[in-house]
N, C-alpha and C. Protein backbone atom coordinates (compact mmCIF):
# COMPACT_ATOMS: atom_id res chain seq x y z
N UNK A 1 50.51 18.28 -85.20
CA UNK A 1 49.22 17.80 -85.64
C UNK A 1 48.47 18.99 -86.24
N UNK A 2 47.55 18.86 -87.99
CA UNK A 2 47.40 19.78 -87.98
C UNK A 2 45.77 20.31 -87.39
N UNK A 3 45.17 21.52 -87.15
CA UNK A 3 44.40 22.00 -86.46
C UNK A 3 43.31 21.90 -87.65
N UNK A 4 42.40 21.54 -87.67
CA UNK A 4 40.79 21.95 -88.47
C UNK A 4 40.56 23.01 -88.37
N UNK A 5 39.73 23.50 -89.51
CA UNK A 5 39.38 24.54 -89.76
C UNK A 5 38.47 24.47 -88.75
N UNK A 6 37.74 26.27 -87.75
CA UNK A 6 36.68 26.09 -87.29
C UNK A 6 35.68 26.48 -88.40
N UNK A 7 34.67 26.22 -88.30
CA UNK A 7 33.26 27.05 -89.62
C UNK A 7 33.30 28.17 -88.86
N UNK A 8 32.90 28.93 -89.51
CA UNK A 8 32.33 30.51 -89.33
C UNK A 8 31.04 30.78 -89.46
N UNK A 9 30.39 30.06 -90.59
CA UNK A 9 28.69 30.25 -90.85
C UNK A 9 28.27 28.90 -90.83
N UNK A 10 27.29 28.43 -90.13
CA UNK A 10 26.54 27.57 -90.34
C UNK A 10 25.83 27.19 -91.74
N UNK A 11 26.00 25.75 -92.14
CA UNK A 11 25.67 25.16 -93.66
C UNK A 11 24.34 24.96 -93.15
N UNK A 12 23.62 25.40 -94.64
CA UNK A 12 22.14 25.14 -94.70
C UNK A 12 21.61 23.72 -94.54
N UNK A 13 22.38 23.17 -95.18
CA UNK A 13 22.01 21.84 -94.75
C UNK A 13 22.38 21.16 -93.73
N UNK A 14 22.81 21.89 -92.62
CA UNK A 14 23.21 21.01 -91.29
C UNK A 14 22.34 21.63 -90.85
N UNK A 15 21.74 23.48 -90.99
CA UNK A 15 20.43 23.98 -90.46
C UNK A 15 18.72 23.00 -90.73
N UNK A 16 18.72 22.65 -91.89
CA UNK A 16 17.94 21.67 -92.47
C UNK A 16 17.86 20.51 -91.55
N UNK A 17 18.86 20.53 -91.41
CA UNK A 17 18.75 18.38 -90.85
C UNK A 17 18.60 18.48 -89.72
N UNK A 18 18.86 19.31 -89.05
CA UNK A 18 18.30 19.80 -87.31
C UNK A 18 17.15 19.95 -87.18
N UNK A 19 16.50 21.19 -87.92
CA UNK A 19 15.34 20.97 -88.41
C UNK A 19 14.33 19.39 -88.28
N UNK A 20 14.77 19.10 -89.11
CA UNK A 20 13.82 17.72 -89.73
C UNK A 20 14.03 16.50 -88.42
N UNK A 21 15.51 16.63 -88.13
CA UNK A 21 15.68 15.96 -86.68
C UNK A 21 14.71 15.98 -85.54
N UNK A 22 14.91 17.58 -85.13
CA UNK A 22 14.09 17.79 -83.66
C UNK A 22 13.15 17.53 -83.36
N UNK A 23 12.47 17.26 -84.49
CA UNK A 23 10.42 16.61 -84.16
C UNK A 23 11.15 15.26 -83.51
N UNK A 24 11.62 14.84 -84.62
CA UNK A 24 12.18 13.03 -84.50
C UNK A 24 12.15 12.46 -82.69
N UNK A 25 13.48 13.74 -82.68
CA UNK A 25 13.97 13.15 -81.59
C UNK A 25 13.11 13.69 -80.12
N UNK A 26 11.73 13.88 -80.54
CA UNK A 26 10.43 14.72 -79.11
C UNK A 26 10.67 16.33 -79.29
N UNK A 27 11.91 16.65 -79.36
CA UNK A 27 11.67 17.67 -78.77
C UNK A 27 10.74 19.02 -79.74
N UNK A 28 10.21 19.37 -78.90
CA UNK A 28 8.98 20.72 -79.25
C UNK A 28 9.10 22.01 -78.84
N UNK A 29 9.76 23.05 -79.38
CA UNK A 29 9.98 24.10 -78.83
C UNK A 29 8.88 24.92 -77.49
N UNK A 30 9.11 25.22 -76.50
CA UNK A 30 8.32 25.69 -76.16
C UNK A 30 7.40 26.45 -76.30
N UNK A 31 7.70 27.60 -76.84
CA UNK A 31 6.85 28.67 -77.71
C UNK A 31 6.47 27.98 -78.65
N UNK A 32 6.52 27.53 -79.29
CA UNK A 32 6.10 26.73 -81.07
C UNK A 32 5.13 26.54 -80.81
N UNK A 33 4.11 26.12 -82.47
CA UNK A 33 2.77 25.71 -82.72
C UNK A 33 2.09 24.80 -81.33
N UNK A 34 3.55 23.77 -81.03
CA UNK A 34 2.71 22.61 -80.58
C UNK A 34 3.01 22.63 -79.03
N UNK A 35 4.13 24.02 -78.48
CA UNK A 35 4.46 23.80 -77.01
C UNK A 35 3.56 24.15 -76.28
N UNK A 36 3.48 24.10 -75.07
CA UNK A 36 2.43 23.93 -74.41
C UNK A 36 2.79 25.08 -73.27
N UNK A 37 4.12 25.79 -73.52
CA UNK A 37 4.02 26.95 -72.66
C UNK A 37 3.20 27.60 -73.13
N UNK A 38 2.65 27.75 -74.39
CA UNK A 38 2.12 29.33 -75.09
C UNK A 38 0.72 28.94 -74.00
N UNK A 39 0.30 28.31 -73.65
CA UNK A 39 -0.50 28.48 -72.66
C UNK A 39 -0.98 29.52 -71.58
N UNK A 40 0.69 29.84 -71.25
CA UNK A 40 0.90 30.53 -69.96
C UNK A 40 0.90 31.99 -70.09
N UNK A 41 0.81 32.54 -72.14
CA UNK A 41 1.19 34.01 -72.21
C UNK A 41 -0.03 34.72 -71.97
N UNK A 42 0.11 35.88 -71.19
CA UNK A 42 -1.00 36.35 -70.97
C UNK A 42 -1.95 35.95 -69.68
N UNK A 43 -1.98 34.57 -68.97
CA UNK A 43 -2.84 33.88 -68.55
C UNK A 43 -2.57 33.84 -67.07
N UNK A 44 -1.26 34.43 -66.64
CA UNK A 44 -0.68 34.21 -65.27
C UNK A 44 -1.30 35.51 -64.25
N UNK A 45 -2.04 35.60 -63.47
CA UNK A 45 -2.55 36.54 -62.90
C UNK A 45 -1.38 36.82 -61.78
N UNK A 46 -1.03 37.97 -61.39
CA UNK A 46 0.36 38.15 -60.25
C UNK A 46 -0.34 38.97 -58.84
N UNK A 47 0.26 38.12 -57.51
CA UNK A 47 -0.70 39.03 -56.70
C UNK A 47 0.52 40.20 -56.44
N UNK A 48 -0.38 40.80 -55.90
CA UNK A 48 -0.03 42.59 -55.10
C UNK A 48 1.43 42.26 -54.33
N UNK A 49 2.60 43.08 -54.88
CA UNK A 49 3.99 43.17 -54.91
C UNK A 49 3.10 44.32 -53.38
N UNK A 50 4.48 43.86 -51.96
CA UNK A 50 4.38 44.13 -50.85
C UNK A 50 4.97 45.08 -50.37
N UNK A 51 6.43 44.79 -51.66
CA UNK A 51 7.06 46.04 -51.29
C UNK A 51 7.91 46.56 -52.85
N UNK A 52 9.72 46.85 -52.82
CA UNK A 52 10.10 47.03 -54.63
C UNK A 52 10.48 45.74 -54.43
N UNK A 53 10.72 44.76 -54.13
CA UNK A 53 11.50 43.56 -54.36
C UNK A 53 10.27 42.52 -55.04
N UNK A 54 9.22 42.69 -54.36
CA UNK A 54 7.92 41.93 -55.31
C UNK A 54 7.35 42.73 -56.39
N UNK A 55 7.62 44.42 -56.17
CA UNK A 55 7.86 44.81 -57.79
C UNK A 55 8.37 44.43 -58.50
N UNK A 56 10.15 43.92 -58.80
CA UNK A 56 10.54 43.94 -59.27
C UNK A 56 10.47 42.42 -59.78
N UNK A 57 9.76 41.78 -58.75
CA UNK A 57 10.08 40.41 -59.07
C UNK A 57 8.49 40.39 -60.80
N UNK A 58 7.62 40.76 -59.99
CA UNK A 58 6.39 41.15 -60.74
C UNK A 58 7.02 41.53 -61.92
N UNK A 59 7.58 42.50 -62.04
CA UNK A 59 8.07 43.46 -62.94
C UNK A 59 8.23 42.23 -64.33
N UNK A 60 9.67 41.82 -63.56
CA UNK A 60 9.93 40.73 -64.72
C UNK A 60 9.18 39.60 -65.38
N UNK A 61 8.37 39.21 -63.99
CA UNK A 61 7.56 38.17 -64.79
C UNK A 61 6.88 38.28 -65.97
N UNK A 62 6.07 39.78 -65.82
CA UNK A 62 5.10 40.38 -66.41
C UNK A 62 5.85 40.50 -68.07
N UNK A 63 7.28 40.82 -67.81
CA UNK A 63 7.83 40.71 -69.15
C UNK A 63 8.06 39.96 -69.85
N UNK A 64 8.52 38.79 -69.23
CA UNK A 64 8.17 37.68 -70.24
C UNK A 64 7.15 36.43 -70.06
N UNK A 65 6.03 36.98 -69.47
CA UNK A 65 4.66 36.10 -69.52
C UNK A 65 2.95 36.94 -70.15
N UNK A 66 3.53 38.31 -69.74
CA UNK A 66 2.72 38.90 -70.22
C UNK A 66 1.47 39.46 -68.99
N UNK A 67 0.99 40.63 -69.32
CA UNK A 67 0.07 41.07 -68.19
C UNK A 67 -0.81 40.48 -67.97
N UNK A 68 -2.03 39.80 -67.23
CA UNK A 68 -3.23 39.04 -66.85
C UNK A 68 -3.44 39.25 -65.98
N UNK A 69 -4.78 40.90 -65.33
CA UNK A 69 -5.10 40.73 -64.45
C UNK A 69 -6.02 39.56 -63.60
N UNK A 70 -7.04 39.12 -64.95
CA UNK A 70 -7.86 37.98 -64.52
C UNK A 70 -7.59 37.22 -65.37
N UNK A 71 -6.51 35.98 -65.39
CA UNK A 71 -5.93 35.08 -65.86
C UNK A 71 -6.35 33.77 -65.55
N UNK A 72 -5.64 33.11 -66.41
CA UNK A 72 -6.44 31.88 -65.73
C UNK A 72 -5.77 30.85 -64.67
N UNK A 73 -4.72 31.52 -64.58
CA UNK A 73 -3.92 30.92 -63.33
C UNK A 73 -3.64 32.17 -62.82
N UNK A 74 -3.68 31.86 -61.36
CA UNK A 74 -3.22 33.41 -60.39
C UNK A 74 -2.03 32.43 -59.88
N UNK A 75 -1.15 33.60 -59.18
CA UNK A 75 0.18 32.86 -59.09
C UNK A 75 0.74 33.94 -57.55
N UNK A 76 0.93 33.14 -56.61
CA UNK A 76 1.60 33.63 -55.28
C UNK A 76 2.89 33.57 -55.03
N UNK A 77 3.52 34.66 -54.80
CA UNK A 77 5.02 35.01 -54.47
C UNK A 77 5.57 35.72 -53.67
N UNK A 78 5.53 34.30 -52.33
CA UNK A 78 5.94 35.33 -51.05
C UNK A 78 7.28 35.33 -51.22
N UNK A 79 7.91 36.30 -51.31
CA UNK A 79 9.29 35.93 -51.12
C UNK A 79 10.06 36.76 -49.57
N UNK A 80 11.03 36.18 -49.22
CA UNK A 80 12.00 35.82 -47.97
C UNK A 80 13.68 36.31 -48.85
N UNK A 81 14.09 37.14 -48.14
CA UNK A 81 15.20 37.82 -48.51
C UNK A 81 15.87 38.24 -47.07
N UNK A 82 17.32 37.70 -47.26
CA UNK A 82 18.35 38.27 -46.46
C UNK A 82 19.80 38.70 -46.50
N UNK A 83 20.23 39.38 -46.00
CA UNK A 83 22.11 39.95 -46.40
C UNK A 83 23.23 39.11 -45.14
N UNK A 84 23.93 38.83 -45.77
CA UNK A 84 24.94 38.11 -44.90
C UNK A 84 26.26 38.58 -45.35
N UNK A 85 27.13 38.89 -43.98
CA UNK A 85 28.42 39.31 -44.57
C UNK A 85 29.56 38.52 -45.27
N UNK A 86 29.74 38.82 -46.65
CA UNK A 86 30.94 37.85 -46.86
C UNK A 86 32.05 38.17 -47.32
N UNK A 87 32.88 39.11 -47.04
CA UNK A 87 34.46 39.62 -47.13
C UNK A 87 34.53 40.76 -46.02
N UNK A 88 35.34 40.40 -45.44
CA UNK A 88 35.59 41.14 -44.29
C UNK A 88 37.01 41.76 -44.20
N UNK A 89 37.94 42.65 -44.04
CA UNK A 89 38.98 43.16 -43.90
C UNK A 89 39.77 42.92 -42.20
N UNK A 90 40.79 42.74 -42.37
CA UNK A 90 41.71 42.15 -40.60
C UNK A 90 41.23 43.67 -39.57
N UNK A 91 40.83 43.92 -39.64
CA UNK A 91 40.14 45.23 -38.88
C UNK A 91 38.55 45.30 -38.50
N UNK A 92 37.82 44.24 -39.09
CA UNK A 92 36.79 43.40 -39.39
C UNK A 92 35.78 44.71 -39.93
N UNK A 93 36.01 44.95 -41.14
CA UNK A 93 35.21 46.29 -41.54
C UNK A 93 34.47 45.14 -42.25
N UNK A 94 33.17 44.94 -42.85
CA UNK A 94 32.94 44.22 -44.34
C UNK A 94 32.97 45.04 -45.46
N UNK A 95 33.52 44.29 -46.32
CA UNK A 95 33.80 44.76 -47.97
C UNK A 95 32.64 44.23 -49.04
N UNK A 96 32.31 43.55 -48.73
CA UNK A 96 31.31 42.27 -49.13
C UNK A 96 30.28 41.77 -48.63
N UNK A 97 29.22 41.89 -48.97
CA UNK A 97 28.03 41.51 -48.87
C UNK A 97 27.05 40.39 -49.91
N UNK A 98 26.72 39.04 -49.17
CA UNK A 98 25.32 38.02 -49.85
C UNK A 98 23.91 38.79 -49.54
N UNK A 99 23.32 38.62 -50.68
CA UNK A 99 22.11 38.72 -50.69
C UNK A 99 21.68 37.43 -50.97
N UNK A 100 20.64 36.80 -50.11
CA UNK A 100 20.19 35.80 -50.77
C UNK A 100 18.62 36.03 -50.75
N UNK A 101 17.86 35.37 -51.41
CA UNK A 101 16.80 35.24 -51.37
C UNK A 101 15.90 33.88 -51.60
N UNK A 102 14.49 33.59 -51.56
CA UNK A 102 13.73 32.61 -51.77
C UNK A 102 12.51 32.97 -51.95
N UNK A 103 12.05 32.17 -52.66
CA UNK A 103 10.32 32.61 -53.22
C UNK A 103 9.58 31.50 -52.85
N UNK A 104 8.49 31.43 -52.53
CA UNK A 104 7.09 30.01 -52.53
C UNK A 104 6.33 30.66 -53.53
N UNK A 105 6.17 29.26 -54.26
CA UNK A 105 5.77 29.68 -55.34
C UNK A 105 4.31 28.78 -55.30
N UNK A 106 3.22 29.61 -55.64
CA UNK A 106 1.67 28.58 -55.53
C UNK A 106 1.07 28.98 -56.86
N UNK A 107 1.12 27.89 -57.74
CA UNK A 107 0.09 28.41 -58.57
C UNK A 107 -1.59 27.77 -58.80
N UNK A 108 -2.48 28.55 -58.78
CA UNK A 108 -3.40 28.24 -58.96
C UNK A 108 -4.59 28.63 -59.85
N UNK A 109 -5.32 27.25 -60.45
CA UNK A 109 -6.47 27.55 -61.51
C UNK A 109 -7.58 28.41 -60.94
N UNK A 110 -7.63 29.49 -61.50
CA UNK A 110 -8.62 30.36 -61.22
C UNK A 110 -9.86 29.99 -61.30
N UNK A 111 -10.17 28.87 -62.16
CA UNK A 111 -11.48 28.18 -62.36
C UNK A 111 -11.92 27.11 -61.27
N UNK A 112 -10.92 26.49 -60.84
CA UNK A 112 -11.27 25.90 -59.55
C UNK A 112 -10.74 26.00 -58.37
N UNK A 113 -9.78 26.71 -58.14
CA UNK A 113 -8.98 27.56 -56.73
C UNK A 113 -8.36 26.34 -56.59
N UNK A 114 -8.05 25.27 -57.35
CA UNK A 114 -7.09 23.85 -56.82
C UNK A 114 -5.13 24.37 -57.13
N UNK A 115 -4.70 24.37 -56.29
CA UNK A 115 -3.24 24.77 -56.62
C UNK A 115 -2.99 23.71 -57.44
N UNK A 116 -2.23 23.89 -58.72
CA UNK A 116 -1.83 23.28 -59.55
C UNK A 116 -0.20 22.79 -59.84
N UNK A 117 0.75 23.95 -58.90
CA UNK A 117 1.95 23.66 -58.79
C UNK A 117 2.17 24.64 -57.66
N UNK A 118 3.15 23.82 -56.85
CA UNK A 118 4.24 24.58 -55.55
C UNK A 118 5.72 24.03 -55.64
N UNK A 119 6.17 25.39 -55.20
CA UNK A 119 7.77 24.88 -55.35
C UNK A 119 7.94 26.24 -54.50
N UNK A 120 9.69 26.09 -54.07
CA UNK A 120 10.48 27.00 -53.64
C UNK A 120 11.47 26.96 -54.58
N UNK A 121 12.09 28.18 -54.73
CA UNK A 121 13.37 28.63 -55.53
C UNK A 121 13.91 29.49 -54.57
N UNK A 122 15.38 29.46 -54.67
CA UNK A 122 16.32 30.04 -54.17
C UNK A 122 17.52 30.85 -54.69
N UNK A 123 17.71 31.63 -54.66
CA UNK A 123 19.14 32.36 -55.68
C UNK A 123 20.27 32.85 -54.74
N UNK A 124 20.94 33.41 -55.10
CA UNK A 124 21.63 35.00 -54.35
C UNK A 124 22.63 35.71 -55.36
N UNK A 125 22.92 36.72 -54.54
CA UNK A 125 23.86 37.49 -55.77
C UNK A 125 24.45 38.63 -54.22
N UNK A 126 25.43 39.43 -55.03
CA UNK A 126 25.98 40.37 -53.96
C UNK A 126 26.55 41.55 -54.34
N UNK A 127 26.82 42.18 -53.31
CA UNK A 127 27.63 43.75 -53.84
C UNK A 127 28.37 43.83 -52.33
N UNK A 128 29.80 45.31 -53.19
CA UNK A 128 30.60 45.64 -52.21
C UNK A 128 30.22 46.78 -51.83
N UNK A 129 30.83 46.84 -50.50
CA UNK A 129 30.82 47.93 -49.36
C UNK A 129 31.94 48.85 -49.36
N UNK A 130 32.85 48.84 -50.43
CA UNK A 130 33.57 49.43 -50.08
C UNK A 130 33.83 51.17 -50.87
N UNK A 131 32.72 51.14 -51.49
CA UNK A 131 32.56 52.65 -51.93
C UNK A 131 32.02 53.06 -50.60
N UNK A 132 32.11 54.78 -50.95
CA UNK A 132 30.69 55.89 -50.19
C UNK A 132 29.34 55.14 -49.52
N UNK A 133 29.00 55.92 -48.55
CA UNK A 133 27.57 55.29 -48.02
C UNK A 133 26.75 55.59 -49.63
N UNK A 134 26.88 56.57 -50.26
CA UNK A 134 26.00 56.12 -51.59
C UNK A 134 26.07 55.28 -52.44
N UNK A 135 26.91 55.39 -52.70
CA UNK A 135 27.58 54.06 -53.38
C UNK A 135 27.41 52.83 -53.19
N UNK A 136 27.36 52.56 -52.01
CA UNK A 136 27.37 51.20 -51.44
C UNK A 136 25.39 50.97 -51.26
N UNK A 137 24.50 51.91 -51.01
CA UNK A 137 23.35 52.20 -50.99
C UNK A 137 22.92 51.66 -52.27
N UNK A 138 23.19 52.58 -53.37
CA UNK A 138 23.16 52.12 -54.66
C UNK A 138 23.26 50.65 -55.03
N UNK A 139 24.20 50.20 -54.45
CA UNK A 139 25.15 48.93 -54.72
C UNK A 139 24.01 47.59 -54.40
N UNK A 140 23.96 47.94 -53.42
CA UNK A 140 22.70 47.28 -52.46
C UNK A 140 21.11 47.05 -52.93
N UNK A 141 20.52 48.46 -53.83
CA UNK A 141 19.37 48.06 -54.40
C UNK A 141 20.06 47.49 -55.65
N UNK A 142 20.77 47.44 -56.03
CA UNK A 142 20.99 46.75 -57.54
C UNK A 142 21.36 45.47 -57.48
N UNK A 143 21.62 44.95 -56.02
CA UNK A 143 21.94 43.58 -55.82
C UNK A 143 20.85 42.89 -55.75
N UNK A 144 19.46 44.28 -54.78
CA UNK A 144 18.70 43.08 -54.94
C UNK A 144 17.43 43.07 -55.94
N UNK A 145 17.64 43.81 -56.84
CA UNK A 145 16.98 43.77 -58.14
C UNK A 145 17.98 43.24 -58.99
N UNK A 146 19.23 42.58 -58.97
CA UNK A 146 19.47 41.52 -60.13
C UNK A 146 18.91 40.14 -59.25
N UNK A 147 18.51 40.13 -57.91
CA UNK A 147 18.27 38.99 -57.44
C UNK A 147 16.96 38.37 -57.60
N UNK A 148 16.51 39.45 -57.72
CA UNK A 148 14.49 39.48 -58.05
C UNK A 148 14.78 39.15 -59.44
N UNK A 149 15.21 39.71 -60.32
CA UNK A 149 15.42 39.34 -61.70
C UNK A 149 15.74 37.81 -62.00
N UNK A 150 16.64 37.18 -61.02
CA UNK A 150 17.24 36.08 -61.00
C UNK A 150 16.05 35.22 -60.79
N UNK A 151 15.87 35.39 -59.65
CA UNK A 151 14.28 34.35 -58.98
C UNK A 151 13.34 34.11 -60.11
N UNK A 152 12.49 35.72 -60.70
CA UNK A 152 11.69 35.80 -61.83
C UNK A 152 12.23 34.86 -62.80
N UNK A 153 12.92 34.82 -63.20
CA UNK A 153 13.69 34.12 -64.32
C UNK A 153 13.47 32.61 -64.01
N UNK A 154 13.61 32.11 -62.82
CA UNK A 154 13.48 30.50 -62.47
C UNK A 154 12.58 30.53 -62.37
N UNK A 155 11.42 31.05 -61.82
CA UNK A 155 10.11 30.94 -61.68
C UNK A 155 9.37 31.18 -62.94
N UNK A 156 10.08 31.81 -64.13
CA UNK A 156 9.38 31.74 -65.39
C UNK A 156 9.72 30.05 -65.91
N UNK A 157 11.09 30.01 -65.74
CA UNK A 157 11.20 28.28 -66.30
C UNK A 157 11.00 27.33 -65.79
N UNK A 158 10.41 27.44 -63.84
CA UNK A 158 9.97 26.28 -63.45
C UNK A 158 8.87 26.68 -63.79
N UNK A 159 7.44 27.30 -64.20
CA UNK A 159 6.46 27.31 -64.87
C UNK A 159 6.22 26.68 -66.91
N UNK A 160 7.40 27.02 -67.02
CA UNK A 160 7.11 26.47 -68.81
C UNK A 160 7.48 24.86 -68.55
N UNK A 161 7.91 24.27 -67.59
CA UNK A 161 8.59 23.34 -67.00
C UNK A 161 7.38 22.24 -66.60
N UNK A 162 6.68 23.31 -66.37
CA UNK A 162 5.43 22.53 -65.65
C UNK A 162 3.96 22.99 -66.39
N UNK A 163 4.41 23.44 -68.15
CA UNK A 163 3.27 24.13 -68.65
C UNK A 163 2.38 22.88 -68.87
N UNK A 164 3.33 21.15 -69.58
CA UNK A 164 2.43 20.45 -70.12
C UNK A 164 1.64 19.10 -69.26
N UNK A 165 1.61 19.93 -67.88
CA UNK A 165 1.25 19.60 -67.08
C UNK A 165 -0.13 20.13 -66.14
N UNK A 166 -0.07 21.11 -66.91
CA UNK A 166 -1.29 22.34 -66.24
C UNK A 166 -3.03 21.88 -66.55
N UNK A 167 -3.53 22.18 -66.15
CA UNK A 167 -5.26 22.00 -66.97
C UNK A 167 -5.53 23.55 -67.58
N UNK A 168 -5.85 23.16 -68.75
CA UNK A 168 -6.17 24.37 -69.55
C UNK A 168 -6.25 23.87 -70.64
């Protein structure tokens, strides 16, 4: 049977007709003229990171929402983090380590202190034990700053998720 060519560059006119489609069919980019995340840039106030893991979680948000000390939504992020062993060697050393974590997430209109959205998110991610105590040290903050990274990241899209829903 013979095989089709795959394309290599996208035709202007299939770029075109997508185009002219996507209004059609609802959808509205988020960022775009008419989405209703652009609401949220700038506008998200972040409380006081407790320790580096709400730095880091902060960190990210801040990058892709933008700084707002007095915003018009303030936004609470307790987060709950723990390590659990998961690869173990017949000598029962561990090789392997879960990080998991969870955030509560409260957001609220600064104009009327009414919470406007709550949710929990949950992630995890992990690292091995089986380098050097430095190594494995190392290993360990980088697990749980891709995990804060991870959380930030859902908590940026359960917010654009819930932008055309907000008062503002």
């Amino acid at each position: 049977m013979p095989r089709r060519p795959v394309p290599t560059r996208l035709d202007r006119r299939t770029v075109l007709a997508a185009l002219v489609v996507a209004p059609a069919c609802g959808f509205t980019p988020a960022y775009g003229p008419q989405g209703s995340a652009g609401r949220l840039q700038d506008s998200v106030a972040l409380s006081e990171p407790r320790n580096r893991a709400g730095y880091v979680l902060n960190r990210r948000i801040e990058e892709r929402l933008g700084h707002a000390p007095g915003g018009r939504y303030a936004l609470e992020t307790p987060i709950d983090t723990g390590e659990t062993d998961f690869g173990t060697t017949s000598t029962g050393t561990t090789t392997r380590y879960r990080v998991v974590g969870s955030v509560d997430i409260r957001l609220r209109d600064t104009a009327t202190g009414a919470v406007v959205l709550e949710d929990r998110l949950d992630s995890f991610t992990g690292y091995s034990a089986t380098g050097s105590a430095v190594a494995t040290l190392a290993a360990e903050r980088d697990a749980l700053e891709r995990l804060m990274t991870l959380l930030a990241d859902r908590i940026v899209d359960r917010l654009i998720l819930a932008a055309p829903e907000l008062p503002g």
